[in-house]
Protein backbone atom coordinates (compact mmCIF):
# COMPACT_ATOMS: atom_id res chain seq x y z
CA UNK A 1 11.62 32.33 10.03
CA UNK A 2 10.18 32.00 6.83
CA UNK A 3 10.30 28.89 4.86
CA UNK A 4 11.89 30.84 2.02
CA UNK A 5 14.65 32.06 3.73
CA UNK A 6 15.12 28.63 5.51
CA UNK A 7 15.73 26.85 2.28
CA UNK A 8 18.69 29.36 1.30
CA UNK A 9 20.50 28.04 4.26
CA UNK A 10 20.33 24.60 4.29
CA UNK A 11 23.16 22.87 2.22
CA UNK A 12 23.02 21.96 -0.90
CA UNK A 13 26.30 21.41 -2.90
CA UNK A 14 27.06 17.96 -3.85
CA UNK A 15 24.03 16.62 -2.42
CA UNK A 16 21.11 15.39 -4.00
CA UNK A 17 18.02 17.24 -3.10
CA UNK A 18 15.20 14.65 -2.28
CA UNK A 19 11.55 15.60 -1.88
CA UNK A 20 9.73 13.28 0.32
CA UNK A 21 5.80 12.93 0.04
CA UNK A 22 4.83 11.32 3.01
CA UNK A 23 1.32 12.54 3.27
CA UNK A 24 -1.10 10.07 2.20
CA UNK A 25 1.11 8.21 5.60
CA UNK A 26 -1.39 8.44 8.85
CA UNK A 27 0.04 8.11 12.48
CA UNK A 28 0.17 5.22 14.61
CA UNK A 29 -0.49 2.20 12.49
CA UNK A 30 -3.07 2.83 10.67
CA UNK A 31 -1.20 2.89 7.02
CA UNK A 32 0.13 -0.68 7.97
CA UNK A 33 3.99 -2.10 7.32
CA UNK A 34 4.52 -0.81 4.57
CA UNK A 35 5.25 2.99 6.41
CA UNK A 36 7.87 2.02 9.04
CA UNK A 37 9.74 0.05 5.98
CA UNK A 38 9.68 3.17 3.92
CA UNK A 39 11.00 5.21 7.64
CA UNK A 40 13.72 2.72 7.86
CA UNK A 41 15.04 2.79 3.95
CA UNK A 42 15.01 6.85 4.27
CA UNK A 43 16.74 6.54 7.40
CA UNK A 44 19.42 3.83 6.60
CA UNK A 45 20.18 6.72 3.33
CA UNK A 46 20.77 9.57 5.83
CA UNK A 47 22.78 7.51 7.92
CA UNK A 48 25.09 5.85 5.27
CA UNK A 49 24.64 8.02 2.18
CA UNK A 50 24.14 11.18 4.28
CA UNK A 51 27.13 13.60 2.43
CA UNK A 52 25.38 12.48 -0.89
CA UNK A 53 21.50 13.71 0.33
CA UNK A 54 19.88 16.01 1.57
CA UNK A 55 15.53 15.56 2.26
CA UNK A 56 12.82 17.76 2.00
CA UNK A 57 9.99 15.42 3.93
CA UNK A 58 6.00 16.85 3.07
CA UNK A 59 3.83 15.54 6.18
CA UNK A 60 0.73 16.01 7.85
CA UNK A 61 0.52 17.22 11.27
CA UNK A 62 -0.12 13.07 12.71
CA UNK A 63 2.89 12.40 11.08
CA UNK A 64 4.91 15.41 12.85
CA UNK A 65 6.62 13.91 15.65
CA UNK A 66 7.66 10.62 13.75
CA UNK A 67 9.31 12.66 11.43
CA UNK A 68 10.84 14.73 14.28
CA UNK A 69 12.23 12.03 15.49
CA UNK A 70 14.61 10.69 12.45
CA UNK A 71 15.31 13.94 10.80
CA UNK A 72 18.51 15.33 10.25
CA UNK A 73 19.03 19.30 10.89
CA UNK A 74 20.60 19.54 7.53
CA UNK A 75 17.14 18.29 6.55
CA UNK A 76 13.62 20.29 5.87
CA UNK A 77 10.34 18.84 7.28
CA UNK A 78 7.13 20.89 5.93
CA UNK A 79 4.58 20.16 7.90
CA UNK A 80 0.53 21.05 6.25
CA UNK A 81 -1.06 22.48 8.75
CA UNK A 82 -0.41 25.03 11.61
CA UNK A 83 2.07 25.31 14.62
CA UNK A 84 -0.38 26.47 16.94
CA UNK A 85 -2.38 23.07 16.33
CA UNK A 86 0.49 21.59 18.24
CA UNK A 87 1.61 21.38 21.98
CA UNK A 88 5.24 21.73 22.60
CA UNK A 89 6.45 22.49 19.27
CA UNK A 90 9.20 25.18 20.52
CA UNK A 91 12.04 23.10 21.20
CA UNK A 92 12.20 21.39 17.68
CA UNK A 93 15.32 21.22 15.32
CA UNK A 94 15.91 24.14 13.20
CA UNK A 95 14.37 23.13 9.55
CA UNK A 96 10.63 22.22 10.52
CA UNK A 97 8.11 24.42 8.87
CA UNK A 98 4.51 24.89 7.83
CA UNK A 99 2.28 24.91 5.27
CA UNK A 100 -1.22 25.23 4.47
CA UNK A 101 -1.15 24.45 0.85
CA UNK A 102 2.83 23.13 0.14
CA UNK A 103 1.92 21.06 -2.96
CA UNK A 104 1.14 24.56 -5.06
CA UNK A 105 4.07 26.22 -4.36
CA UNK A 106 6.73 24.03 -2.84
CA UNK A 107 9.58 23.74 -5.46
CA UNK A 108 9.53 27.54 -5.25
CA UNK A 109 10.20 27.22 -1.53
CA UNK A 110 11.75 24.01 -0.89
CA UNK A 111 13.62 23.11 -4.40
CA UNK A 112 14.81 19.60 -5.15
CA UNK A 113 16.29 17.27 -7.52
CA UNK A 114 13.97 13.92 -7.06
CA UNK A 115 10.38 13.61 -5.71
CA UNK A 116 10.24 10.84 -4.22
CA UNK A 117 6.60 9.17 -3.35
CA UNK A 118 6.03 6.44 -1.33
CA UNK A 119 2.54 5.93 -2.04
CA UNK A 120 2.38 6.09 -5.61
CA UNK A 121 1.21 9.30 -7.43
CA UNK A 122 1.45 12.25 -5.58
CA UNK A 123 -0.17 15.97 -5.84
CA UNK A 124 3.93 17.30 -5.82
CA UNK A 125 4.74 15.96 -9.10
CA UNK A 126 5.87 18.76 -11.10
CA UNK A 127 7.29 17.67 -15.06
CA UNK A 128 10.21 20.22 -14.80
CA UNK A 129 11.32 17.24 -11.72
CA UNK A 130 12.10 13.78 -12.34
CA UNK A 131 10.07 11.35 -9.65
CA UNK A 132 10.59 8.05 -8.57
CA UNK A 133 7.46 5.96 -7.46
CA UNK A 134 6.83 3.28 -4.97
CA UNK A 135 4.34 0.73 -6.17
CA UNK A 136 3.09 -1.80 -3.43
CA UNK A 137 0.72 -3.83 -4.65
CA UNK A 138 -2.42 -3.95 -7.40
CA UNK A 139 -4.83 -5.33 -5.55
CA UNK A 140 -7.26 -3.26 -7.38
CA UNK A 141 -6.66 -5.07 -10.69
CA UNK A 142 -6.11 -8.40 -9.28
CA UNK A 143 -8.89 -8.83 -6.47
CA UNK A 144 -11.27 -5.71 -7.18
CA UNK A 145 -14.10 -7.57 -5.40
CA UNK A 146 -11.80 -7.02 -1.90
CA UNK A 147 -12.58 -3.20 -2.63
CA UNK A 148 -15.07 -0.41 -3.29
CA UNK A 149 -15.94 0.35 -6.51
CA UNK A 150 -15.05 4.32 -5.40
CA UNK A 151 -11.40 2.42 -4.04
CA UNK A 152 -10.92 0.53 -7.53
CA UNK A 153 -11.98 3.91 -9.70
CA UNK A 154 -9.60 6.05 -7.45
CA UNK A 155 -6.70 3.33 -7.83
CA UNK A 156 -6.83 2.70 -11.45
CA UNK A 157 -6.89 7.05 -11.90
CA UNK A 158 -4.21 7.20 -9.81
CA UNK A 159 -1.77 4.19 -11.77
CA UNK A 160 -2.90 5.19 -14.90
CA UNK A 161 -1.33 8.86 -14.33
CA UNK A 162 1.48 7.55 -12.42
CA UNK A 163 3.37 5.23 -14.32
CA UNK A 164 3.54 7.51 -17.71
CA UNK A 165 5.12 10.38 -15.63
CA UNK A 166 7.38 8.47 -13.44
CA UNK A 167 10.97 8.36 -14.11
CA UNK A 168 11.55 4.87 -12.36
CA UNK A 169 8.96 2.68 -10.46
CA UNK A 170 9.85 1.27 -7.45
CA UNK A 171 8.19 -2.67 -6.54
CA UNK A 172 8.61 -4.01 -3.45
CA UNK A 173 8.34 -7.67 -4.92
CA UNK A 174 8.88 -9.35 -8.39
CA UNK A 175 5.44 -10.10 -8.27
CA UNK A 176 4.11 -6.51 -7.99
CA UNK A 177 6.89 -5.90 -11.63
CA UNK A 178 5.53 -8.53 -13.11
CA UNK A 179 1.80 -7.33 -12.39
CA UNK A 180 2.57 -4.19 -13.43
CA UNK A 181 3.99 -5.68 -16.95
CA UNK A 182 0.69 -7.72 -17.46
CA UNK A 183 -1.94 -4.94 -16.31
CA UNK A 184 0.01 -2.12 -17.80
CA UNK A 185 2.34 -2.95 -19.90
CA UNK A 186 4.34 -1.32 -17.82
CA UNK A 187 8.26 -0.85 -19.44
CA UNK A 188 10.94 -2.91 -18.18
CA UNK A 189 13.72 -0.12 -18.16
CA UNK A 190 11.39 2.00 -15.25
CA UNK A 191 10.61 -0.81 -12.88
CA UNK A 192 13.23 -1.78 -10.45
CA UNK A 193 12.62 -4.41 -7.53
CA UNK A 194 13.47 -3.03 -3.68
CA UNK A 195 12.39 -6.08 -1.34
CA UNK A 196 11.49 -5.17 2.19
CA UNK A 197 14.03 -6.12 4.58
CA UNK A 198 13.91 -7.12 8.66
CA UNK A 199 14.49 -3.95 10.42
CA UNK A 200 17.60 -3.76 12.77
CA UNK A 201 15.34 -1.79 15.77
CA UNK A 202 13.24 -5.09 15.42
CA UNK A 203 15.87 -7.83 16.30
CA UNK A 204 17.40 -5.92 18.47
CA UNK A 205 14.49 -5.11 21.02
CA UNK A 206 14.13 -8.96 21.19
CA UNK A 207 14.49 -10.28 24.62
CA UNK A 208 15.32 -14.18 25.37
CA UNK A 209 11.54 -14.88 27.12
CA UNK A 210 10.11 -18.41 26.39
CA UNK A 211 7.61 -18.86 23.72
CA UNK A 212 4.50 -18.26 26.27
CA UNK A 213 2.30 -15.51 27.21
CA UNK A 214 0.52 -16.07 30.50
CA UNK A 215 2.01 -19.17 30.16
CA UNK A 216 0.29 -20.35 26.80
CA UNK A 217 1.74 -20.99 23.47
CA UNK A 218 0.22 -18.82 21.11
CA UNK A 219 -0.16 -17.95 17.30
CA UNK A 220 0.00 -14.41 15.93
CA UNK A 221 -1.13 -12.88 13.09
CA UNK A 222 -0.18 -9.22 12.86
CA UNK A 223 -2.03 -7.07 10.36
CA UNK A 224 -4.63 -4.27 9.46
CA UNK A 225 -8.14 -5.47 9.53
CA UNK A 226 -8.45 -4.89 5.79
CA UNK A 227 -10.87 -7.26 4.05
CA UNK A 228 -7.75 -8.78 2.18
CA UNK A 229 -6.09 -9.75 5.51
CA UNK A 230 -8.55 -12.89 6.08
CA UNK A 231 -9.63 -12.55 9.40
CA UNK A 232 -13.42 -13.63 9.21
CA UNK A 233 -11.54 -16.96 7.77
CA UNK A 234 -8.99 -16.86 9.62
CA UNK A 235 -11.58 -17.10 13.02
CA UNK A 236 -13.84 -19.62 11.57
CA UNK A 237 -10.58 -21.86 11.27
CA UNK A 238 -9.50 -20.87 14.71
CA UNK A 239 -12.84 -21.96 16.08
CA UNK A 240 -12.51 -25.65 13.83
CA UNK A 241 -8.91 -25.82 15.40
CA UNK A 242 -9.66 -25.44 18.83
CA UNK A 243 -12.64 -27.83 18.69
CA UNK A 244 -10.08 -30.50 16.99
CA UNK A 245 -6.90 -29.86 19.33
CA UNK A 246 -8.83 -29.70 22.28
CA UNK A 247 -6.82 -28.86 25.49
CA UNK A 248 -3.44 -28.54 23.35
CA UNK A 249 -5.00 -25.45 21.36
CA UNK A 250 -2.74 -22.74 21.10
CA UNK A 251 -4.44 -19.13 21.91
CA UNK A 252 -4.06 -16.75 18.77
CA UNK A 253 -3.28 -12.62 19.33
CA UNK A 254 -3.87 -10.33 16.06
CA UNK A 255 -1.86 -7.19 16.64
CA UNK A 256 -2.99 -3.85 14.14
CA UNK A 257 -5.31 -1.48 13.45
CA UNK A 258 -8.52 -2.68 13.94
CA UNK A 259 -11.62 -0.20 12.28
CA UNK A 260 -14.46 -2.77 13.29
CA UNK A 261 -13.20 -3.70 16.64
CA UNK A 262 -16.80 -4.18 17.85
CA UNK A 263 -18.02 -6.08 15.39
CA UNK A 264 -14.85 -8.46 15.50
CA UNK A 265 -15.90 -9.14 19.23
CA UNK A 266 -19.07 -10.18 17.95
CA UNK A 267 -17.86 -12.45 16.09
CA UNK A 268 -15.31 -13.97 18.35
CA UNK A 269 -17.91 -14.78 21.05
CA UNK A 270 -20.13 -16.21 18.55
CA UNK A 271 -17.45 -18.51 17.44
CA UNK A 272 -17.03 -19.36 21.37
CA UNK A 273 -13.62 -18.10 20.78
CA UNK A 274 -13.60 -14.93 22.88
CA UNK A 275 -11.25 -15.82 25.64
CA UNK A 276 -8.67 -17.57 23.62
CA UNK A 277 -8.55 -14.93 21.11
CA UNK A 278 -6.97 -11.74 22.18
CA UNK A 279 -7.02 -8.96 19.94
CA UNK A 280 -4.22 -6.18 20.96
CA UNK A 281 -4.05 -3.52 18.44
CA UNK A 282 -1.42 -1.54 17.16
CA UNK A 283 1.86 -2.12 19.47
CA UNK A 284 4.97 -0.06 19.32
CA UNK A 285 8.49 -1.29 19.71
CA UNK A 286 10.02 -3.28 21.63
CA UNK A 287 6.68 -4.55 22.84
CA UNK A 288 5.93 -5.56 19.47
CA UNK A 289 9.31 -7.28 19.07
CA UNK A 290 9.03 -9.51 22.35
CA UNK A 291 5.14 -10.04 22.08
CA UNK A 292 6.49 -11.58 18.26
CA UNK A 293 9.25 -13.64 19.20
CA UNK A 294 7.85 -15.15 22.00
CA UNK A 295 5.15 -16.49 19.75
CA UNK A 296 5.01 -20.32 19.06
CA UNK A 297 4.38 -19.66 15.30
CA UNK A 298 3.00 -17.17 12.83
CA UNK A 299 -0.24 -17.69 10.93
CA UNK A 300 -0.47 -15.87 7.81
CA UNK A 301 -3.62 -16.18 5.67
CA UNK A 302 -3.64 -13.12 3.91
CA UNK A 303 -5.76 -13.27 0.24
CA UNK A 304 -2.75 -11.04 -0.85
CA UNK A 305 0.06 -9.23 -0.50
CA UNK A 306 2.57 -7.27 -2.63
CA UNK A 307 5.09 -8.31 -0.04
CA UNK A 308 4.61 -10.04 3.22
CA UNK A 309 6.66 -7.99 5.85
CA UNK A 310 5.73 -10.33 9.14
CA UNK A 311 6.45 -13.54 6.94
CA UNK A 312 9.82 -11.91 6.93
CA UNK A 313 9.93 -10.58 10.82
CA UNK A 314 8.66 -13.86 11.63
CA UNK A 315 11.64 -16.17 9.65
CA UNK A 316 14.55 -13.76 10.85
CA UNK A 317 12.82 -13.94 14.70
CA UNK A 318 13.19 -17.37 14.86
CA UNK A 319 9.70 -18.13 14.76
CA UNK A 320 7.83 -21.00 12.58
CA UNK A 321 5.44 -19.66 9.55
CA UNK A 322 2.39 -21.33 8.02
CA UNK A 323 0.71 -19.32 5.15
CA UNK A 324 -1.10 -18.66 2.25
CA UNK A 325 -0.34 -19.44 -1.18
CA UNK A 326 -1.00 -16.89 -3.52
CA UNK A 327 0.28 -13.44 -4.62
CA UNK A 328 3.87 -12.35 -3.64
CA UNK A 329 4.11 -14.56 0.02
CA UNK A 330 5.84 -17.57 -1.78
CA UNK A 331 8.97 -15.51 -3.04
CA UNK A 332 9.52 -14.22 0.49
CA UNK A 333 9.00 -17.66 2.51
CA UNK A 334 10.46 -19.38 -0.26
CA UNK A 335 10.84 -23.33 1.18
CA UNK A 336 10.62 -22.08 4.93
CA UNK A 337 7.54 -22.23 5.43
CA UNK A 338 4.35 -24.37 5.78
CA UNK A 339 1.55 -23.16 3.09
CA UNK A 340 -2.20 -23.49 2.79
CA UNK A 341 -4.86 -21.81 0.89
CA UNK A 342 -6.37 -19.01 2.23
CA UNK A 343 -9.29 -19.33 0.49
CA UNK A 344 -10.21 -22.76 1.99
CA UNK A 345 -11.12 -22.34 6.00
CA UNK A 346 -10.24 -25.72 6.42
CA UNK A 347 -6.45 -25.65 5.16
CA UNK A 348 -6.01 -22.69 7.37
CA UNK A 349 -7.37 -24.74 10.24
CA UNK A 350 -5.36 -28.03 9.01
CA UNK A 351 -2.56 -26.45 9.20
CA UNK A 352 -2.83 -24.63 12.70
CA UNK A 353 -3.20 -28.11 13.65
CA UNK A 354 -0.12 -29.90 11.67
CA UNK A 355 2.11 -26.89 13.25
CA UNK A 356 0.67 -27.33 16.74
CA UNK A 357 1.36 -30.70 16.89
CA UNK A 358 4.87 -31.36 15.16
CA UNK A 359 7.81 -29.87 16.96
CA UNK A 360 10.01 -31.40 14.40
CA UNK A 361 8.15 -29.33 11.46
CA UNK A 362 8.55 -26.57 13.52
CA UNK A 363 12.50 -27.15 14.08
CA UNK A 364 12.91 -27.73 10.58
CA UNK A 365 10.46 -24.13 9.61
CA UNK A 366 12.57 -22.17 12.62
CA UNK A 367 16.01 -23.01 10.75
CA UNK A 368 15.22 -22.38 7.15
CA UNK A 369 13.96 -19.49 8.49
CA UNK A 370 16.69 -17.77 9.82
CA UNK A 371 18.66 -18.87 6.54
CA UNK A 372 16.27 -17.70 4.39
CA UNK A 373 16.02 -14.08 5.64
CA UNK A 374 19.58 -13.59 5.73
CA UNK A 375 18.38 -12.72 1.61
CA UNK A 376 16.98 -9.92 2.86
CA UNK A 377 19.12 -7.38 3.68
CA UNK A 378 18.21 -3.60 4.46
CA UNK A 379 22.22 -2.53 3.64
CA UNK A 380 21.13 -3.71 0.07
CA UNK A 381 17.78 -2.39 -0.47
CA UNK A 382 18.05 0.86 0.56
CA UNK A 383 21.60 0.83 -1.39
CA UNK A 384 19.80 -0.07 -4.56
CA UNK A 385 17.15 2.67 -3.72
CA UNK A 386 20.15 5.78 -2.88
CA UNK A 387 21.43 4.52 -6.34
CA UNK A 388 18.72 4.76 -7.88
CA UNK A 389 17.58 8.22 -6.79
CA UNK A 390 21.25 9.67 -7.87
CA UNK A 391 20.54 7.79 -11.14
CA UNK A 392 17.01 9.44 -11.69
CA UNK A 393 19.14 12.91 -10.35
CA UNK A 394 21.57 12.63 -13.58
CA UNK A 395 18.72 12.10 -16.24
């Protein structure tokens, strides 16, 4: 069936036609939260908006069966690459096709009203189609030093040809709008504010376990082993903590992608650290979801974020958060949570210790918590987004 004659028959009266880049995404975990959040706003659309949209999703072939697995048949997925690259591809929905080269030609083929790009600028933006832009962060303006100067170059090219063209820029916190107005001078009327909210496949994969693995209270710290994640601080402090709690030290698990696993080892057992410091990796659901909520407390000493996602998965899981200071982590934890400055191994390490020892702090954390994320509500984010596309749709 050729992609051309696949188009003509999928439905498109009364909807709005949304193309979907989703390749910069990689499999697995490696593109961190902010994929599965961008999975769960698209799919909360189909699901509750579905008569009013129809998606064209662009992938790469590590992205295929993700894809697979939330589409829609009244939706197109265009995978780049080739079906004979893949096992077992004969039994998918109707709608899946391939492409070697989709950005040069794909509003022939695929035709839609919206592009709508998830990671910023994208090789589908055509001018004849208005786009709408997800910004998550600028950490190449605000901490360059935490990239490569190849990074940084590519970055700035990439904002600097983005935010003329877009019709509406999407920020995933105040902070990242009000970045963009002081780096770029970016206009008010084309940023709007989508928050990340707690998704519902999370809470409800919890199970009712104590707080214990192996029997051992534990912090975790979930997150990419990117140099603006903290970890090298993060196990110094660790190390101080352990040596000050003594035989009431919590372990500590870091759950993500980790690209220097070997070297990380290294450094644990040089800290003397090794066997109370578990590293797991990236974890899929609901093992991520118990191995979370059965945590004593999250520590979050991140250098920066355009968001925060685990300060929220942690609050609306019942579990206690201490963490950093700066960047966009104070408007999500608002006054439910215990801070420290990331830069400063010994706050991080202070306050392991302050949430180790004080149940009632961590009473008090758990609570506001749980009221504070109620704020944060998927229903209204992705409602803001669907409105937003059908807004960008009418010009």
């Amino acid at each position: 069936m050729s992609p051309q004659t696949s188009a003509d028959s999928k439905p498109s009266s009364g909807c709005v036609r949304v193309a979907v880049d989703l390749t910069p995404f990689a499999g697995g975990g490696i593109s961190g939260g902010l994929k599965p959040f961008v999975f769960h706003l698209l799919q909360w659309v189909a699901r509750e908006r579905g008569d009013r949209f129809s998606f064209i999703y662009f992938t790469r072939q590590p992205l295929l069966d993700e894809i697979e697995a939330i589409r829609r048949e009244s939706d197109w997925h265009v995978c780049l690459g080739t079906p004979g690259d893949v096992q077992g591809d004969q039994g998918r929905k109707p709608g899946l096709a391939w492409a070697h080269d989709a950005a040069s030609t794909w509003m022939d083929l695929w035709p839609a009203d919206v592009l709508y790009t998830p990671w910023g600028f994208s090789d589908f933006f055509r001018p004849a189609i208005p786009s709408v832009n997800l910004v998550a962060d600028t950490l190449h303006r605000d901490w360059p030093g935490l990239l490569s100067a190849e990074e940084v170059m590519r970055r700035e090219q990439w904002f600097q040809r983005m935010l003329p063209l877009a019709a509406a820029v999407q920020c995933n916190s105040e902070f990242v709008a009000r970045q963009l107005r002081t780096h770029f001078c970016a206009p008010d009327e084309k940023l709007f504010v989508i928050h990340n909210a707690i998704q519902d496949g999370l809470l409800s994969a919890v199970s009712g376990s104590p707080a214990t693995l192996d029997g051992k209270p534990y912090f975790i710290y979930p997150a990419n082993d990117w140099p603006h994640k903290n970890h090298e601080r993060l196990l110094k402090a660790y190390a101080d903590y352990r040596r000050r709690a003594g035989r009431e030290a919590w372990d500590l698990v870091l759950t993500g992608h980790f690209a220097r696993g070997e070297a990380w080892n290294l450094a644990m057992a040089a800290l003397g650290i090794a066997g109370s410091c578990r590293v797991l990796g990236h974890i899929e659901r609901p093992a991520y979801a118990n191995l979370f909520r059965n945590a004593s407390a999250l520590v979050f000493p991140s250098l920066y974020e355009g968001f925060g996602i685990p300060v929220l998965e942690a609050m609306s899981l019942g579990v206690p958060v201490a963490c950093g200071n700066l960047a966009s982590v104070p408007e999500v934890a608002g006054k439910a949570a215990l801070y420290f400055d990331p830069r400063r191994t010994s706050d991080i390490t202070a306050a392991m210790d302050r949430m180790g020892r004080d149940a009632a702090l961590r009473a008090r954390l758990t609570a506001a918590g749980l009221e504070r994320s109620k704020g944060f509500s998927i229903a209204r984010e992705a409602g803001l987004l669907a409105d937003k596309i059908i807004s960008v749709a009418r010009g």
